[in-house]
C-alpha atoms as a PDB file:
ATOM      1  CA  UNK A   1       0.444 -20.178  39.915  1.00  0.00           C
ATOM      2  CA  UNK A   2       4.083 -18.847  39.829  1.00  0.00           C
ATOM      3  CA  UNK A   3       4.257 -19.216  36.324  1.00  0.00           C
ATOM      4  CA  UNK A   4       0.471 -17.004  35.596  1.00  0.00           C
ATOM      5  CA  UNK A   5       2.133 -14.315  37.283  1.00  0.00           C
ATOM      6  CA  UNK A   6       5.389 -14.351  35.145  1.00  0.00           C
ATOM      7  CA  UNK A   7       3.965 -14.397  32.085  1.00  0.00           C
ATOM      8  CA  UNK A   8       0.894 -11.332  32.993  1.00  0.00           C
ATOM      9  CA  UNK A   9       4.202  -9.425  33.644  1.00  0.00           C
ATOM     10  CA  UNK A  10       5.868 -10.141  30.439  1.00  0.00           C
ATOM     11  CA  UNK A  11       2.563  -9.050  28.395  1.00  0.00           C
ATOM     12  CA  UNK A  12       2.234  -5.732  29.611  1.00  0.00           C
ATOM     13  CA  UNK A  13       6.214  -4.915  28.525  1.00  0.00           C
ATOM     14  CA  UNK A  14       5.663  -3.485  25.462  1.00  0.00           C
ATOM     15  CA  UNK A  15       7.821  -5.046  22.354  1.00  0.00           C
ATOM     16  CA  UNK A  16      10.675  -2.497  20.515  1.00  0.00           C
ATOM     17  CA  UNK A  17       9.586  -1.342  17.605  1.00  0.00           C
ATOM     18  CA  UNK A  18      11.653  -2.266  14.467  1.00  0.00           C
ATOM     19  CA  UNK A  19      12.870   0.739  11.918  1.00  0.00           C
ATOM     20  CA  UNK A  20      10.929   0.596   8.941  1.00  0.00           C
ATOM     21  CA  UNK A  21      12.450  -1.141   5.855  1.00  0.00           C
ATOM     22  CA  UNK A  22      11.544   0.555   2.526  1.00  0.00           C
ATOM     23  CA  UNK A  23      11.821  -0.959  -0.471  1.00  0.00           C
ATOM     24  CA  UNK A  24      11.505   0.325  -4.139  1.00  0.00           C
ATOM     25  CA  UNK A  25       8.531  -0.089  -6.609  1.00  0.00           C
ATOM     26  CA  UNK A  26      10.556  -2.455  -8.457  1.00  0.00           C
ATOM     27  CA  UNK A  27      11.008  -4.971  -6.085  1.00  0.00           C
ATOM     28  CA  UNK A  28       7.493  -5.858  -6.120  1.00  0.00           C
ATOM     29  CA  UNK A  29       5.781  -8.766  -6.314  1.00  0.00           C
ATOM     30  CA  UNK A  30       2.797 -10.941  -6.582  1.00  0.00           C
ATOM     31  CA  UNK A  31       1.158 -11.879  -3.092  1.00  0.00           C
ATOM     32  CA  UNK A  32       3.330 -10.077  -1.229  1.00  0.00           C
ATOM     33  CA  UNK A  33       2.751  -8.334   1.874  1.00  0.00           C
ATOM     34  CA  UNK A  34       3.894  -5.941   4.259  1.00  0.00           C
ATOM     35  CA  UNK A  35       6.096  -3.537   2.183  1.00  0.00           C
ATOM     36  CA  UNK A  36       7.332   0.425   3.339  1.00  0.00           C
ATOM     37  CA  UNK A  37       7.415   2.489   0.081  1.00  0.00           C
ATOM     38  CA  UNK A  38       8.357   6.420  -0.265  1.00  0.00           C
ATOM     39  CA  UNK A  39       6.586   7.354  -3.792  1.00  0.00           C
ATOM     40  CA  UNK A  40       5.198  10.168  -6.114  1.00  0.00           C
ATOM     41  CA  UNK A  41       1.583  10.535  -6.681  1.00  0.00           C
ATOM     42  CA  UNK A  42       1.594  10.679 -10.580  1.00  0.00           C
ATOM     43  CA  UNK A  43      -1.996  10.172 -11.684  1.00  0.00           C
ATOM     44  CA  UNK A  44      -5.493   9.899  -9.676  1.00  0.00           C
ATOM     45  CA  UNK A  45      -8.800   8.527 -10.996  1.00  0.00           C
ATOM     46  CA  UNK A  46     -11.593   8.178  -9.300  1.00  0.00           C
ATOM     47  CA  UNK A  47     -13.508   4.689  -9.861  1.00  0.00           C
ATOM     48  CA  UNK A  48     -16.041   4.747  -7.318  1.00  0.00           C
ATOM     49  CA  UNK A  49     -18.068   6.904  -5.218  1.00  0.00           C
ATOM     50  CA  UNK A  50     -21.021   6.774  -3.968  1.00  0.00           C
ATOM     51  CA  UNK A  51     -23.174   6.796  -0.453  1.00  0.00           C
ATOM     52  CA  UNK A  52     -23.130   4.581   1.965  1.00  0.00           C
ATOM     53  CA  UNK A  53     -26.835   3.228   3.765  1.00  0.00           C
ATOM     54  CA  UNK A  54     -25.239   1.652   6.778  1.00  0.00           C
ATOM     55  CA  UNK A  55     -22.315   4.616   7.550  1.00  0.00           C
ATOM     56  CA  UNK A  56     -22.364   7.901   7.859  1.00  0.00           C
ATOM     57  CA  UNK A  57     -20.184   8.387   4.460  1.00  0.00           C
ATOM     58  CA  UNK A  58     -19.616   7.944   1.394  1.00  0.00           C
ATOM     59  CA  UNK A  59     -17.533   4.879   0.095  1.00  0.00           C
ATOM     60  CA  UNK A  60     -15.076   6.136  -2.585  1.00  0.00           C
ATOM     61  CA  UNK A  61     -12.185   4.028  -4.394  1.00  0.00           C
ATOM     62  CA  UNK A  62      -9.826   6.026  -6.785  1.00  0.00           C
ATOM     63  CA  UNK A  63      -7.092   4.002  -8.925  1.00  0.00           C
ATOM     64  CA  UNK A  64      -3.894   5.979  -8.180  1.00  0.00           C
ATOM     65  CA  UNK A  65      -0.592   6.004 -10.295  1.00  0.00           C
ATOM     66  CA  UNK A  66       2.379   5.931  -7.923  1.00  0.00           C
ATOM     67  CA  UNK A  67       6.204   5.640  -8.654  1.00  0.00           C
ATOM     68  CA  UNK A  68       9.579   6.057  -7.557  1.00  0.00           C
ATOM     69  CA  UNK A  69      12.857   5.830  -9.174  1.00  0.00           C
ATOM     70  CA  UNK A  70      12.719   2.083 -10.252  1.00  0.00           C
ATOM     71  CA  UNK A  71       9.139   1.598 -11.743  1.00  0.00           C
ATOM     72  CA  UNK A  72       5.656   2.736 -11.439  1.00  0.00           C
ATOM     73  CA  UNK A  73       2.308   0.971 -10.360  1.00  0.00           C
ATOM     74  CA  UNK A  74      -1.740   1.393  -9.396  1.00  0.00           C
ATOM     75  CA  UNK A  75      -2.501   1.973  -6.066  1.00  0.00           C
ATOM     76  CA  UNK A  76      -6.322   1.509  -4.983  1.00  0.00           C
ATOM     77  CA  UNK A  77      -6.606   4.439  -2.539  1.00  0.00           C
ATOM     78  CA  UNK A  78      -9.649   4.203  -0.495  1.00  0.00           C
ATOM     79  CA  UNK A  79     -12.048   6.703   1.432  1.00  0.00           C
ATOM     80  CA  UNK A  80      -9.721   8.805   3.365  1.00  0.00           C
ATOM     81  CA  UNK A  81      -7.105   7.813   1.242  1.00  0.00           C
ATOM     82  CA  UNK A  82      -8.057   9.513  -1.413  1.00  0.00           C
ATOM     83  CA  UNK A  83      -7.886  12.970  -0.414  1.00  0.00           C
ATOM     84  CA  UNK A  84      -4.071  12.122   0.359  1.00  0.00           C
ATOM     85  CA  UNK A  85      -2.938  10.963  -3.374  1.00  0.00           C
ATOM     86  CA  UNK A  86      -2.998  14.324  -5.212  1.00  0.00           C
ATOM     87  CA  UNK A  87      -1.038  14.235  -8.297  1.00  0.00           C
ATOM     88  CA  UNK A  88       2.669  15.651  -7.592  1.00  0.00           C
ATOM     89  CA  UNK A  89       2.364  14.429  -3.670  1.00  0.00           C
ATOM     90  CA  UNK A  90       4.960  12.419  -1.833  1.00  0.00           C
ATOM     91  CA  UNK A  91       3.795  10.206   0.062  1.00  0.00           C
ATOM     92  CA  UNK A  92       4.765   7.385   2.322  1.00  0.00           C
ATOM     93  CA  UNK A  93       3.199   4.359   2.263  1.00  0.00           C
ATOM     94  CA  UNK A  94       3.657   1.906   5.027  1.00  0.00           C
ATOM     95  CA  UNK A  95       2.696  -1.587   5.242  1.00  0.00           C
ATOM     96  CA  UNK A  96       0.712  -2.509   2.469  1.00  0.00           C
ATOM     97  CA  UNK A  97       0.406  -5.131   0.076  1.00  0.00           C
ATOM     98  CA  UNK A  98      -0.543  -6.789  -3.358  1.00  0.00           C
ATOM     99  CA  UNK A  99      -3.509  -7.591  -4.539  1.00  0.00           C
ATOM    100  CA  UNK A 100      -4.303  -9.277  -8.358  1.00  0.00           C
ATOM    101  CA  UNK A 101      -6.733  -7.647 -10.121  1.00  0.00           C
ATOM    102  CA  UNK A 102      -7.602  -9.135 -13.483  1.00  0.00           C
ATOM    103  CA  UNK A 103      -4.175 -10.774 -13.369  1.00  0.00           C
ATOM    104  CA  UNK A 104      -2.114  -7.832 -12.658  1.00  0.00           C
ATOM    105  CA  UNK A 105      -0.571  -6.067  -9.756  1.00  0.00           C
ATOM    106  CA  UNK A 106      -2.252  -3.022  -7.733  1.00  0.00           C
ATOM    107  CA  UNK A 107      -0.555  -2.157  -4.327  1.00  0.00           C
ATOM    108  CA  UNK A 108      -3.246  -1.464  -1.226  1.00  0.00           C
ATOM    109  CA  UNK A 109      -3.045  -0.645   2.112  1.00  0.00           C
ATOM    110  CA  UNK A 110      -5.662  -1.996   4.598  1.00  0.00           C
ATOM    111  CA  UNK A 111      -6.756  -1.006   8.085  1.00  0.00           C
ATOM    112  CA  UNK A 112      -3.333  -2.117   9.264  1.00  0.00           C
ATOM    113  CA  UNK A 113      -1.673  -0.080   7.125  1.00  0.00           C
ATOM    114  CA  UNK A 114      -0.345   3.763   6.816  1.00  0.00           C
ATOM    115  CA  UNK A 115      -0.356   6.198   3.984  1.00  0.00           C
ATOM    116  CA  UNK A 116       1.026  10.002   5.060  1.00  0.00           C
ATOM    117  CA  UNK A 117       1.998  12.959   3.040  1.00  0.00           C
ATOM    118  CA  UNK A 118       5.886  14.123   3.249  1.00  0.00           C
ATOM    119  CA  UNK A 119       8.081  16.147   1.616  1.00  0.00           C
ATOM    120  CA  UNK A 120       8.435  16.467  -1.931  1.00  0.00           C
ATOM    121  CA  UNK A 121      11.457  13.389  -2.345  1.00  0.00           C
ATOM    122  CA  UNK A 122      14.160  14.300  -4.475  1.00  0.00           C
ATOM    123  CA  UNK A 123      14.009  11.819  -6.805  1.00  0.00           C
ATOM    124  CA  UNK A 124      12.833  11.801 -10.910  1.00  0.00           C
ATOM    125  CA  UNK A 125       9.682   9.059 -11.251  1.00  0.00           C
ATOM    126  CA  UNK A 126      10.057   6.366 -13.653  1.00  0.00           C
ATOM    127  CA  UNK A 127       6.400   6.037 -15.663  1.00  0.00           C
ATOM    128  CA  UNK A 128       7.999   3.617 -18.271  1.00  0.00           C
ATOM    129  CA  UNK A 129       8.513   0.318 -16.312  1.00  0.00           C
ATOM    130  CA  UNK A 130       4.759  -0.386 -14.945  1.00  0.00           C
ATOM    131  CA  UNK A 131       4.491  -2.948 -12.962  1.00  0.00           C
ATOM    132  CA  UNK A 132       0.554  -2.893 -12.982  1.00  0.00           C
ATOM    133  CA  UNK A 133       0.393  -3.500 -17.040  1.00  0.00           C
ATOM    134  CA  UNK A 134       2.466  -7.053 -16.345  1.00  0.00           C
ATOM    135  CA  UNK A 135      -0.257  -9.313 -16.685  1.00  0.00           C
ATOM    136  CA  UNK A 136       0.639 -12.298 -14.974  1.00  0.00           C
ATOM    137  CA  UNK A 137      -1.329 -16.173 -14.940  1.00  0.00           C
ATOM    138  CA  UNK A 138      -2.002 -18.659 -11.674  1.00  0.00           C
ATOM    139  CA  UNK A 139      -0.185 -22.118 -13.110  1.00  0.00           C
ATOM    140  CA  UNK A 140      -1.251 -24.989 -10.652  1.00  0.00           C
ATOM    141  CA  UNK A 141       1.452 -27.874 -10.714  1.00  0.00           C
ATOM    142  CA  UNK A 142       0.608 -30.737 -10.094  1.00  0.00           C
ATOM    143  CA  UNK A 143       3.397 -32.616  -7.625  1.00  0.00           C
END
């Protein structure tokens, strides 16, 4: 019994919380999770949007060109996230991760995930190394 109570007090303390670690567009890759960027809206498109039966709202998907100082890449922004990625925004994004789409990366952030507007960053964006147009193929080896 000694041991129950020791460990119900050791669940309620509540973990520290790490500092962020932000990486850089370029350091991207394929299935992949879990990343911290601080990017530049440079392009939104809408792909998607249309009403929802079952919810109250409408379910709307917009393919969103992001970059920093290293490279550039798609971001699928969803529902809320949308109205956040206006072209010329900075905006953190925290904890999300690559997904493959017809062989090439996008970036996403889920329901775990974070994306927030900040201040304009300080930094030129570099549209000329996208990672999203590196089309890349699943090789299964055989052991």
């Amino acid at each position: 019994m000694a041991s129950n109570t020791k460990q119900e007090g050791s669940a309620s303390s509540v973990p520290a919380k790490r500092k962020p670690v932000f990486v850089k567009v370029n350091d991207l890759k394929p299935g992949t999770k879990g990343h911290n960027l601080i990017v530049k809206v440079v392009s939104s498109t809408t792909v998607l949007d249309k009403k929802s039966i079952r919810s109250s709202g409408n379910t709307r998907i917009a393919e969103c060109l992001i970059a920093d100082d290293t490279a550039s890449i798609l971001f699928t922004a969803r529902n809320q996230q949308v109205d956040l990625m206006k072209p010329g925004t900075t905006v953190i994004i925290r904890n999300s991760k690559i997904d493959m789409f017809k062989g090439s990366m996008r970036l996403a952030v889920d329901k775990w995930g974070l994306v927030e507007v900040t201040e304009p960053a300080k930094f030129d964006v570099k549209e000329d190394n996208n990672l999203s147009l590196v089309e890349y193929e699943l090789v299964n080896v055989e052991v």
